[in-house]
C-alpha atoms as a PDB file:
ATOM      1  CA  UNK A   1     104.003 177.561 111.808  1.00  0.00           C
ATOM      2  CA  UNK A   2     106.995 177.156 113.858  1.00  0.00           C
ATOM      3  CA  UNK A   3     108.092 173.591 114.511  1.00  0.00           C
ATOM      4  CA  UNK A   4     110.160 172.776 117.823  1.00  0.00           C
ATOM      5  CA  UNK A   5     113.458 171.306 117.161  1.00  0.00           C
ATOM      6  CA  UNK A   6     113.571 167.873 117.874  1.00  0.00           C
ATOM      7  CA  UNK A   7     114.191 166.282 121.391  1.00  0.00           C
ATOM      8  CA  UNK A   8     115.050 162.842 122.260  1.00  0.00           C
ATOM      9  CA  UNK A   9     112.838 163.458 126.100  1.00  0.00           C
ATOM     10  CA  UNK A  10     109.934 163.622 123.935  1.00  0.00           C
ATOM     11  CA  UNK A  11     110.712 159.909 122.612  1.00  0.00           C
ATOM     12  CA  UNK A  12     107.967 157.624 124.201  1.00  0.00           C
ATOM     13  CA  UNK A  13     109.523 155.752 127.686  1.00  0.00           C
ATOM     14  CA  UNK A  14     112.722 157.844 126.751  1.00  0.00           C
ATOM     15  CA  UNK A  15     112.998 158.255 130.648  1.00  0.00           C
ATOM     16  CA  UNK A  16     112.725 155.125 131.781  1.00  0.00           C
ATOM     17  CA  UNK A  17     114.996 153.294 129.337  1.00  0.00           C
ATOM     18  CA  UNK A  18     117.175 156.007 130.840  1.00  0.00           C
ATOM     19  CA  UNK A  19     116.796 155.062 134.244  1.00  0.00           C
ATOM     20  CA  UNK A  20     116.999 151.425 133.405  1.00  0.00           C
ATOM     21  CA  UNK A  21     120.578 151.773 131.559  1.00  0.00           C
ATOM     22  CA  UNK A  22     121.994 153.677 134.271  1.00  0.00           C
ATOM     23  CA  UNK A  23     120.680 151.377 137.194  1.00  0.00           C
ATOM     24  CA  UNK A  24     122.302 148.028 134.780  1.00  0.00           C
ATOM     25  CA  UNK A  25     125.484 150.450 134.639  1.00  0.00           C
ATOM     26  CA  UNK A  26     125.563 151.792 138.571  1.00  0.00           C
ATOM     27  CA  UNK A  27     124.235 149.730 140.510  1.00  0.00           C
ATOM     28  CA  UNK A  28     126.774 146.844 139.851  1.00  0.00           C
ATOM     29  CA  UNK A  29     129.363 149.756 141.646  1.00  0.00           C
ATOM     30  CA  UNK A  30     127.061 150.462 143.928  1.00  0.00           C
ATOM     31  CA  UNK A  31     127.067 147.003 145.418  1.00  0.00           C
ATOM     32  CA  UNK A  32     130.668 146.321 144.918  1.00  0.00           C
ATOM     33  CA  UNK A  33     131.097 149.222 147.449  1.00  0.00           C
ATOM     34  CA  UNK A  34     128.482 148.185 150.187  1.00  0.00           C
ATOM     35  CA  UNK A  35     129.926 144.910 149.907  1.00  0.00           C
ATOM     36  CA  UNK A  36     133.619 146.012 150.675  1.00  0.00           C
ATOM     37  CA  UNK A  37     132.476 146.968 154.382  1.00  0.00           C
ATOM     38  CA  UNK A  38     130.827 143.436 154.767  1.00  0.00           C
ATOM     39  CA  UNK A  39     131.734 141.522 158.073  1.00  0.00           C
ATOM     40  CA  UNK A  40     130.857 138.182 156.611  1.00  0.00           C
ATOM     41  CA  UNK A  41     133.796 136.361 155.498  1.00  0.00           C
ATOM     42  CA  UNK A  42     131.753 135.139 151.956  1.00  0.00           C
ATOM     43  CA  UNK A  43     131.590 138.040 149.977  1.00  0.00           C
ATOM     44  CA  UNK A  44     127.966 136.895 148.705  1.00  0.00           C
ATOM     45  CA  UNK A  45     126.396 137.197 151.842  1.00  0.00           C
ATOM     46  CA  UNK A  46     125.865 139.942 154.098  1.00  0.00           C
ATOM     47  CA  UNK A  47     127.025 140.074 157.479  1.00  0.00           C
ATOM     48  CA  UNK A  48     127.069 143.284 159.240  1.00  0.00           C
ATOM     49  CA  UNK A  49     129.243 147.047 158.809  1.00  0.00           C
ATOM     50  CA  UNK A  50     132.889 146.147 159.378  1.00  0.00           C
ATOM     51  CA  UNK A  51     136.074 148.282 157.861  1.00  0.00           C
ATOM     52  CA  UNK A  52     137.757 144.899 158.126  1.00  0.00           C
ATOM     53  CA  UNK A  53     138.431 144.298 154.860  1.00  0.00           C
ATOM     54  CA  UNK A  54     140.004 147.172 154.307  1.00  0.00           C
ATOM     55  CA  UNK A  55     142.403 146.966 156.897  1.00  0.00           C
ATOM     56  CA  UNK A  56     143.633 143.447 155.471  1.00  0.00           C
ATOM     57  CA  UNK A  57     144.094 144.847 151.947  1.00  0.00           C
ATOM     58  CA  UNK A  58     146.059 147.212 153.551  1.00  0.00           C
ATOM     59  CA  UNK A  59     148.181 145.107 155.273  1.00  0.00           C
ATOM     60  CA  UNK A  60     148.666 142.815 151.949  1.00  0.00           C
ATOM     61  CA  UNK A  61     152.133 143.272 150.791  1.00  0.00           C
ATOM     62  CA  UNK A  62     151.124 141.673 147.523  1.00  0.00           C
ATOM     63  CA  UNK A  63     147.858 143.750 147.105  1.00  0.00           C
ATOM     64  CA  UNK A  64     150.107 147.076 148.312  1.00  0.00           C
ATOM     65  CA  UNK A  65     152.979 146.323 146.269  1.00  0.00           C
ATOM     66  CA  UNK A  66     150.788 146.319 142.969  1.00  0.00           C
ATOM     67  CA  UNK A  67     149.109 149.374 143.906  1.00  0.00           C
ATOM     68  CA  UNK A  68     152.279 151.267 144.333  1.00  0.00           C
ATOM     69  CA  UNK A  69     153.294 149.570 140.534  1.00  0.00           C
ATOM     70  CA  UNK A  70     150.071 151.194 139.574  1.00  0.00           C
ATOM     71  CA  UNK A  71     150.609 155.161 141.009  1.00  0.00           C
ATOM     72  CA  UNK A  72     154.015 154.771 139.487  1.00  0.00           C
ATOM     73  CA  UNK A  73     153.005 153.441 135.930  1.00  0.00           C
ATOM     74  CA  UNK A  74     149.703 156.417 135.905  1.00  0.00           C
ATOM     75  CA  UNK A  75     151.646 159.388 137.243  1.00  0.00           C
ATOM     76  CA  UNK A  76     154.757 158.733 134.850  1.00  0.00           C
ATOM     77  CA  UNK A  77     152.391 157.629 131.699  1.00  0.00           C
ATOM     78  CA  UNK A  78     150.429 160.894 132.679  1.00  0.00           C
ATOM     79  CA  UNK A  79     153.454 163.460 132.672  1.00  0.00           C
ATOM     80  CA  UNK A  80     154.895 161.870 129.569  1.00  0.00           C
ATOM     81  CA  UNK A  81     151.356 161.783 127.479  1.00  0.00           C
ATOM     82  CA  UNK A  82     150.951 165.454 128.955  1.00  0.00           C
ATOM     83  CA  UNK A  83     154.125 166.448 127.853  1.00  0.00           C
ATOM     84  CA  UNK A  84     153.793 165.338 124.625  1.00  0.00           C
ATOM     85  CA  UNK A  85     150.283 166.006 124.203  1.00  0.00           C
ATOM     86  CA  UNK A  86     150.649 169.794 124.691  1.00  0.00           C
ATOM     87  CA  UNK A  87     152.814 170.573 121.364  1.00  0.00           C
ATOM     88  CA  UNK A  88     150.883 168.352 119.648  1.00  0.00           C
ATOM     89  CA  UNK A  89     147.597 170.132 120.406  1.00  0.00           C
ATOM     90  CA  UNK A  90     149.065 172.955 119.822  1.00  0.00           C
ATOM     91  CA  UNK A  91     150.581 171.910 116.556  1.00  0.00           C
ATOM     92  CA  UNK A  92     147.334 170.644 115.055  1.00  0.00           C
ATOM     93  CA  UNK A  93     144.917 173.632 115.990  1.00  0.00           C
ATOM     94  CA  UNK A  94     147.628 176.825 115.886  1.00  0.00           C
ATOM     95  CA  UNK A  95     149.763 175.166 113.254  1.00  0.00           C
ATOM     96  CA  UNK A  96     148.020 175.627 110.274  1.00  0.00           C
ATOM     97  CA  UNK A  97     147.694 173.365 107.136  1.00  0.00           C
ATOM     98  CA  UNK A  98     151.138 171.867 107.025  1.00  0.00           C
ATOM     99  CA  UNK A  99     152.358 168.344 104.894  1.00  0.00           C
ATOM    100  CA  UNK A 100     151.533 165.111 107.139  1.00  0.00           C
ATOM    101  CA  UNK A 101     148.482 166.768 108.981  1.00  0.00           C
ATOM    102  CA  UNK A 102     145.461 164.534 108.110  1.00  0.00           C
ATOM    103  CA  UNK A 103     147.490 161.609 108.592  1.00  0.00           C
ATOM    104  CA  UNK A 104     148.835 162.792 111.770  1.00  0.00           C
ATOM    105  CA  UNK A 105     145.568 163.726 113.687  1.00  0.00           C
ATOM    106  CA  UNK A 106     144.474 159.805 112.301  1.00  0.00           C
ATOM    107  CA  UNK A 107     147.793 158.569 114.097  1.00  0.00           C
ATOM    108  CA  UNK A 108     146.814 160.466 117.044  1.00  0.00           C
ATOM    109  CA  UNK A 109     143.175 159.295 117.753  1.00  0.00           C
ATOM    110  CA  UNK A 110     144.092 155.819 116.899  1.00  0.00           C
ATOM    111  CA  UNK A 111     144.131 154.345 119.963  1.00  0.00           C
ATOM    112  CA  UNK A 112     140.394 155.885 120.398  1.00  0.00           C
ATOM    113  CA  UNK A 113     139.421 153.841 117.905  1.00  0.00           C
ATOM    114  CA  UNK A 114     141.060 150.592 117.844  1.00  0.00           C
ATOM    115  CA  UNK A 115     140.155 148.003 120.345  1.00  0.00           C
ATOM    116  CA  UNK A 116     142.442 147.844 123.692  1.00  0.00           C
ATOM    117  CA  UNK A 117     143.015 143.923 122.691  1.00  0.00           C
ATOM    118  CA  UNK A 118     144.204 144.996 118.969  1.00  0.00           C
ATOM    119  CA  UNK A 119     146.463 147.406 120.945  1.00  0.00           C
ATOM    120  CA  UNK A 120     147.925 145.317 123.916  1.00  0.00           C
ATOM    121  CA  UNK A 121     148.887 143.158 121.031  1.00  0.00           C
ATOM    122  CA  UNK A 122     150.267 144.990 118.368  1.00  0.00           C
ATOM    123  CA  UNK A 123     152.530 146.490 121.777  1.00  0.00           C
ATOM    124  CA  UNK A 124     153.452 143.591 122.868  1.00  0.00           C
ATOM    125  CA  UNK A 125     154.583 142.236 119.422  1.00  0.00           C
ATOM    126  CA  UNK A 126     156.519 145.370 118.466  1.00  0.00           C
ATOM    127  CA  UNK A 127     158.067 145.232 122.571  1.00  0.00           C
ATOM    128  CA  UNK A 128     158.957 141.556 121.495  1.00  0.00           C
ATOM    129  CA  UNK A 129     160.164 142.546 117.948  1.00  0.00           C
ATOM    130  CA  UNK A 130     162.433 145.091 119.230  1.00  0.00           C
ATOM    131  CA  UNK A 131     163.582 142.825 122.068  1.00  0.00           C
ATOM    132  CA  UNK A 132     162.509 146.223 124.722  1.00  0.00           C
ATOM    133  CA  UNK A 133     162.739 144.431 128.348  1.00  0.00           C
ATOM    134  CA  UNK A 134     162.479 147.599 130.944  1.00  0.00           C
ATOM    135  CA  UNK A 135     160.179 145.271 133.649  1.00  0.00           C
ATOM    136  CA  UNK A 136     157.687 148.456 134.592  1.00  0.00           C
ATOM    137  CA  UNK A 137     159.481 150.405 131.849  1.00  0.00           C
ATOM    138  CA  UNK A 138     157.385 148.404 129.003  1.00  0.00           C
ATOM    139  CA  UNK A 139     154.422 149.317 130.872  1.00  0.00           C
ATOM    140  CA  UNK A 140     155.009 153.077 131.388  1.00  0.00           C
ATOM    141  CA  UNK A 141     155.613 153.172 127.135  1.00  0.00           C
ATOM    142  CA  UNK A 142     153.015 151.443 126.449  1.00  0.00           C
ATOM    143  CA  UNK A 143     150.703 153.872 129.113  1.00  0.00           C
ATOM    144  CA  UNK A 144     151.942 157.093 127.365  1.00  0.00           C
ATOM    145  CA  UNK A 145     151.733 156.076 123.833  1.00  0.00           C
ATOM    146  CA  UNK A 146     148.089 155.076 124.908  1.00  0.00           C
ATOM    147  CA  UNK A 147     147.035 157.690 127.154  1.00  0.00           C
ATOM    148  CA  UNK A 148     148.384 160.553 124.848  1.00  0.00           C
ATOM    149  CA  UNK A 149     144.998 161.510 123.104  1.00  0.00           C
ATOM    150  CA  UNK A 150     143.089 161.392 126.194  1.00  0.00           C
ATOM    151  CA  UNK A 151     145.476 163.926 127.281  1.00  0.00           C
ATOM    152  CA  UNK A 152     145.156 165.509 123.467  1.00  0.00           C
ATOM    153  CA  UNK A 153     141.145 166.345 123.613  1.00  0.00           C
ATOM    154  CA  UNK A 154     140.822 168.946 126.622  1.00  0.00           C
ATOM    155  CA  UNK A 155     143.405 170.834 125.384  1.00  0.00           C
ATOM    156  CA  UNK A 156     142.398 171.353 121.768  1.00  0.00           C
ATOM    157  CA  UNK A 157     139.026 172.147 123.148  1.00  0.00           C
ATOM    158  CA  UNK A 158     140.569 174.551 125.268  1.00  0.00           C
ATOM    159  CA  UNK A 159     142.951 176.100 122.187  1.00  0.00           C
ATOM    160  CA  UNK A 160     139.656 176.452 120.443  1.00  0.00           C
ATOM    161  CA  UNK A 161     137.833 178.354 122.632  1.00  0.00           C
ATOM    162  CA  UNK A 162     141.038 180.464 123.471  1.00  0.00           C
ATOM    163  CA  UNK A 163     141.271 183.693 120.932  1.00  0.00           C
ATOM    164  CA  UNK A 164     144.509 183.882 119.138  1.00  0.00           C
ATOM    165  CA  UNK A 165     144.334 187.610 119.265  1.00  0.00           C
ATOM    166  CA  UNK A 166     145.909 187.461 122.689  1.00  0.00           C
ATOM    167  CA  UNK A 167     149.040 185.401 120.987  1.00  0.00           C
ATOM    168  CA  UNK A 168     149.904 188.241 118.415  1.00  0.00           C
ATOM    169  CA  UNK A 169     149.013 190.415 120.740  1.00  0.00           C
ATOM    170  CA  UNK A 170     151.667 189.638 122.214  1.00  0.00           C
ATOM    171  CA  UNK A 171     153.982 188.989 119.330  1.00  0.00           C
ATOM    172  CA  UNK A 172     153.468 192.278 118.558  1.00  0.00           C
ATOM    173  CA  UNK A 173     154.623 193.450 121.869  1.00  0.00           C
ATOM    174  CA  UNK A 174     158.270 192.117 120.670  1.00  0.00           C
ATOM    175  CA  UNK A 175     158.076 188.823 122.514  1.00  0.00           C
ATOM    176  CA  UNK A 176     159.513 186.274 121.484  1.00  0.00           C
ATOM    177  CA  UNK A 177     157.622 182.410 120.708  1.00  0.00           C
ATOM    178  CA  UNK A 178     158.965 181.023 123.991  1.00  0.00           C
ATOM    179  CA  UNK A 179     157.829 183.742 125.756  1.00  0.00           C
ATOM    180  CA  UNK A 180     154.821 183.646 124.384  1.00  0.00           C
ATOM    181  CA  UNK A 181     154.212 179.943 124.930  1.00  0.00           C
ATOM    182  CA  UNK A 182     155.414 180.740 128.740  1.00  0.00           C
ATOM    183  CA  UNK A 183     153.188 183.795 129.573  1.00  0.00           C
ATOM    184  CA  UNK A 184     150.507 183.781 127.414  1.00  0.00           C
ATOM    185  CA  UNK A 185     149.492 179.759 126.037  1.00  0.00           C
ATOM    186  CA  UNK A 186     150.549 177.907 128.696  1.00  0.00           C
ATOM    187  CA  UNK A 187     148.776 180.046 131.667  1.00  0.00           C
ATOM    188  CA  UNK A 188     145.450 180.119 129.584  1.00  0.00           C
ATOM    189  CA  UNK A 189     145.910 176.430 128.435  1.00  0.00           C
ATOM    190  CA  UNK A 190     145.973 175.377 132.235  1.00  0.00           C
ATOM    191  CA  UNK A 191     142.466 174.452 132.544  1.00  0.00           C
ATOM    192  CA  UNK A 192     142.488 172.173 129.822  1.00  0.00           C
ATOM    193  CA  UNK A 193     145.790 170.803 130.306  1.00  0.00           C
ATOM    194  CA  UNK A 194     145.065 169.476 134.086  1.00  0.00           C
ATOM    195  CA  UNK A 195     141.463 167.911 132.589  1.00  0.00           C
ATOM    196  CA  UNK A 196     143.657 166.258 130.051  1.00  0.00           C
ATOM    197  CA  UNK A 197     146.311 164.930 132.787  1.00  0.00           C
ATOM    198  CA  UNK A 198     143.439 163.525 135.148  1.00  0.00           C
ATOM    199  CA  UNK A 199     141.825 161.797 132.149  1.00  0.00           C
ATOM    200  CA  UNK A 200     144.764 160.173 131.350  1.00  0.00           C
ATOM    201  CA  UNK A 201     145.662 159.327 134.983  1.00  0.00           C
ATOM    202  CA  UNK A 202     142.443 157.447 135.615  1.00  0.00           C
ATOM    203  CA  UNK A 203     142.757 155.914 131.742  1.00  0.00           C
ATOM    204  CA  UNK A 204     146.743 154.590 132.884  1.00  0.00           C
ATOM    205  CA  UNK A 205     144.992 153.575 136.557  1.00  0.00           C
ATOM    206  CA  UNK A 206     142.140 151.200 135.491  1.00  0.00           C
ATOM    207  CA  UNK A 207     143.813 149.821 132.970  1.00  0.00           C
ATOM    208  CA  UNK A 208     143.825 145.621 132.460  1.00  0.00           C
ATOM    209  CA  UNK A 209     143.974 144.724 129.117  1.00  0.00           C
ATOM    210  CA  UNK A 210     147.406 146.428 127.956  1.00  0.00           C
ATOM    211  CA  UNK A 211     148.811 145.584 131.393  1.00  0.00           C
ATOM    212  CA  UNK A 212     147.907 142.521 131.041  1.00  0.00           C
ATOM    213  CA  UNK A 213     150.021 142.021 127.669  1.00  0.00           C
ATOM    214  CA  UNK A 214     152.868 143.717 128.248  1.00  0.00           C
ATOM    215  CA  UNK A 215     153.630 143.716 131.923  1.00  0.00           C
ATOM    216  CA  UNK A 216     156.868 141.365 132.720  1.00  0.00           C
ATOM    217  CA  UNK A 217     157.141 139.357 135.826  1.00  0.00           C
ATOM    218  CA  UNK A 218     157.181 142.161 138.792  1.00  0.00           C
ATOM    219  CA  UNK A 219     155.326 144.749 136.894  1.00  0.00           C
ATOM    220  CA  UNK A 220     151.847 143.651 138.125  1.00  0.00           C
ATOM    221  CA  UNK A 221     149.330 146.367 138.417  1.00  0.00           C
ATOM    222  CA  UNK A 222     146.436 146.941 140.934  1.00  0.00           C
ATOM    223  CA  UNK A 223     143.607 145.797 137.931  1.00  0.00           C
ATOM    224  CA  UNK A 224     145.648 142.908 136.813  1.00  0.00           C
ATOM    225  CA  UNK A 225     146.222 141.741 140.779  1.00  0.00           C
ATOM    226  CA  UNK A 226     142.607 141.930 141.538  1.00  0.00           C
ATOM    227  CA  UNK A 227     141.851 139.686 137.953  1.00  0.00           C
ATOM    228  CA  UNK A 228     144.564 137.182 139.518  1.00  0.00           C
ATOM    229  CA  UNK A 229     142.696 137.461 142.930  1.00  0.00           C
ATOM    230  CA  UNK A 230     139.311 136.851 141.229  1.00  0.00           C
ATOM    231  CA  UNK A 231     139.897 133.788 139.596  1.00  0.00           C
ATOM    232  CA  UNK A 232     140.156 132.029 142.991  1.00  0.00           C
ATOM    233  CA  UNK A 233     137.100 133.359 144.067  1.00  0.00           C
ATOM    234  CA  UNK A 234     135.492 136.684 145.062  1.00  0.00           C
ATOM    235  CA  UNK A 235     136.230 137.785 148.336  1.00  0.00           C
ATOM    236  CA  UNK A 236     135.426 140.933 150.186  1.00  0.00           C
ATOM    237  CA  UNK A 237     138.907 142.014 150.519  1.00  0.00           C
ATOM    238  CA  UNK A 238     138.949 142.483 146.842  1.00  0.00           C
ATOM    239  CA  UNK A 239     135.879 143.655 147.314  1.00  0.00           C
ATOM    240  CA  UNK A 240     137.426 146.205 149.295  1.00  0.00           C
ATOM    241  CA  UNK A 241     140.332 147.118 147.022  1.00  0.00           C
ATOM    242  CA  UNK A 242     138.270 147.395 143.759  1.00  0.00           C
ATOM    243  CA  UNK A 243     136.571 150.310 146.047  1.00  0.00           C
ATOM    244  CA  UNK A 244     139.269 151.607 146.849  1.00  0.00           C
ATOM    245  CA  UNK A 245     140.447 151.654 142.879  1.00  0.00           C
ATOM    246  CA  UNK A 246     137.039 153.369 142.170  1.00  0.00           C
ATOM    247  CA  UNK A 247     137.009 155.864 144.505  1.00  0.00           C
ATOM    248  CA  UNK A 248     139.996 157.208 143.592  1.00  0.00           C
ATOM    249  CA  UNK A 249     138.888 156.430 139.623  1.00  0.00           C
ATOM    250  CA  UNK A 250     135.765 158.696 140.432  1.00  0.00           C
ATOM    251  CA  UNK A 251     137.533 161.279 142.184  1.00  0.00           C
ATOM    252  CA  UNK A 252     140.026 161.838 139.274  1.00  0.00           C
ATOM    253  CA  UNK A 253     136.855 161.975 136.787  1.00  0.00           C
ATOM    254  CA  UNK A 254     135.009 164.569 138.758  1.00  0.00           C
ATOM    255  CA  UNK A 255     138.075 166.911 139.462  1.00  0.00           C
ATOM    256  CA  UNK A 256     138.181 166.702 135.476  1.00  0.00           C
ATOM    257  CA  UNK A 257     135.261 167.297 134.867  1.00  0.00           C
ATOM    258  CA  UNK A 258     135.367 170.197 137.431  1.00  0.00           C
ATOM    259  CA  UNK A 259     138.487 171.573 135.616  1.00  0.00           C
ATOM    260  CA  UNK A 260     136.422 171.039 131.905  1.00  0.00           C
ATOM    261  CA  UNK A 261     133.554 173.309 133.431  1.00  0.00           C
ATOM    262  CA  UNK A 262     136.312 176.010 134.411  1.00  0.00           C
ATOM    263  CA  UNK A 263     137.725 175.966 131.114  1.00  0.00           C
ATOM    264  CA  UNK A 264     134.701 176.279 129.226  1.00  0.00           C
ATOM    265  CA  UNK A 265     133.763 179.442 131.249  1.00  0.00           C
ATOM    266  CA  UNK A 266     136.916 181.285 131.140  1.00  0.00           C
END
């Protein structure tokens, strides 16, 4: 008798447990977005369609001036984890067995593993031990050295998937490595490599908790100037702002996503 392998649909109320975790999960955002186009001054209350709110977060030097803190601390965090995380990739799934490995690839997903408080502190304590004082600089470090695995994962997956044939192929066509790296890894490692850079764009983006620790005075963020902005209240032109932060959070997730489909198919 052949048994069917095991599903976790055919779990009794499988589907609505499902559709009760994602409603707890979504619909928070949901709300957060209707109620950044509220025309009511309380952010509780509804009072009509308006794009007001918007407008005056706009128009918020403050609120602006973290935000452009924030695009400069994700798209430098993302080319330096990218950098970096394309040799290592590459070292850990074309390199071989070589002295240091294991203890390497543990370095490397550390900062999957270990709480972001455990992190933002340990930073900030080896920032203060060192006596490192770069204003947005000691966010940017800390960014990279954090972001570099999520940058890591799509391309291993993608050196996995990619034959090494094509490599010594063309080794044995007399070229030499950089060549090789140039016009044969790096073209077919492009998928992967932009999922990676997204993923740690929108990891750099949203986050508070490192920020938080490390940033000096001038270095604020967009997630730690909407914390400051909640603590005197919710209003909708945070509201507003934190919709702003997820659409562009969102967008950055589906394009890698998009990009991880492409890879997987090529």
């Amino acid at each position: 008798m052949k048994h069917r392998p095991f599903s976790w649909r055919t779990m009794p109320a499988f589907t609505a447990v499902s559709w009760v975790v994602m409603v707890f999960f979504y619909a928070p955002l949901i709300i957060l977005v209707i109620y950044g186009f509220n025309a009511n001054d309380l952010a509780t209350q509804w009072g009509g369609f308006s794009t007001k709110w918007f407008v005056k977060a706009a128009q918020n030097d403050d609120l602006v001036r973290s935000a452009t803190n924030s695009l400069i601390v994700a798209t430098s965090a993302t080319l330096g984890a990218t950098c970096l995380a394309i040799p290592a990739a590459i070292a850990f799934e074309r390199g071989g067995r070589f002295f240091g490995r294991t203890p390497g690839e543990g370095v490397l997903s550390l900062p999957l593993m270990a709480p972001d408080i455990v992190t933002a502190i340990s930073t900030l304590m080896f920032f203060s031990f060192v006596g490192i004082r770069l204003g947005l600089g000691n966010v940017i470090l800390a960014h990279t050295v954090f972001c570099i695995p999520f940058a890591v994962l799509p391309i291993r997956a993608r050196l996995r998937e990619m034959p090494a044939d094509i490599e010594d192929a063309a080794r044995d066509l007399y070229s030499g490595p950089w060549e090789v790296f140039r016009l044969v890894t790096l073209p077919a490692l492009m998928p992967g490599i932009v999922a990676g850079a997204l993923m740690a764009f929108v990891i750099s983006l949203d986050d508070f908790i490192i920020t938080l620790m490390v940033a000096e005075a001038g270095s604020t963020t967009l997630p730690v100037y909407l914390y400051g902005m909640l603590r005197q209240g919710v209003t909708p032109e945070a509201n507003a702002a934190a919709a702003i932060l997820l659409v562009v959070s969102v967008t950055c997730v589906v394009l890698a996503h998009a990009f991880a489909k492409r890879k997987s198919k090529t």
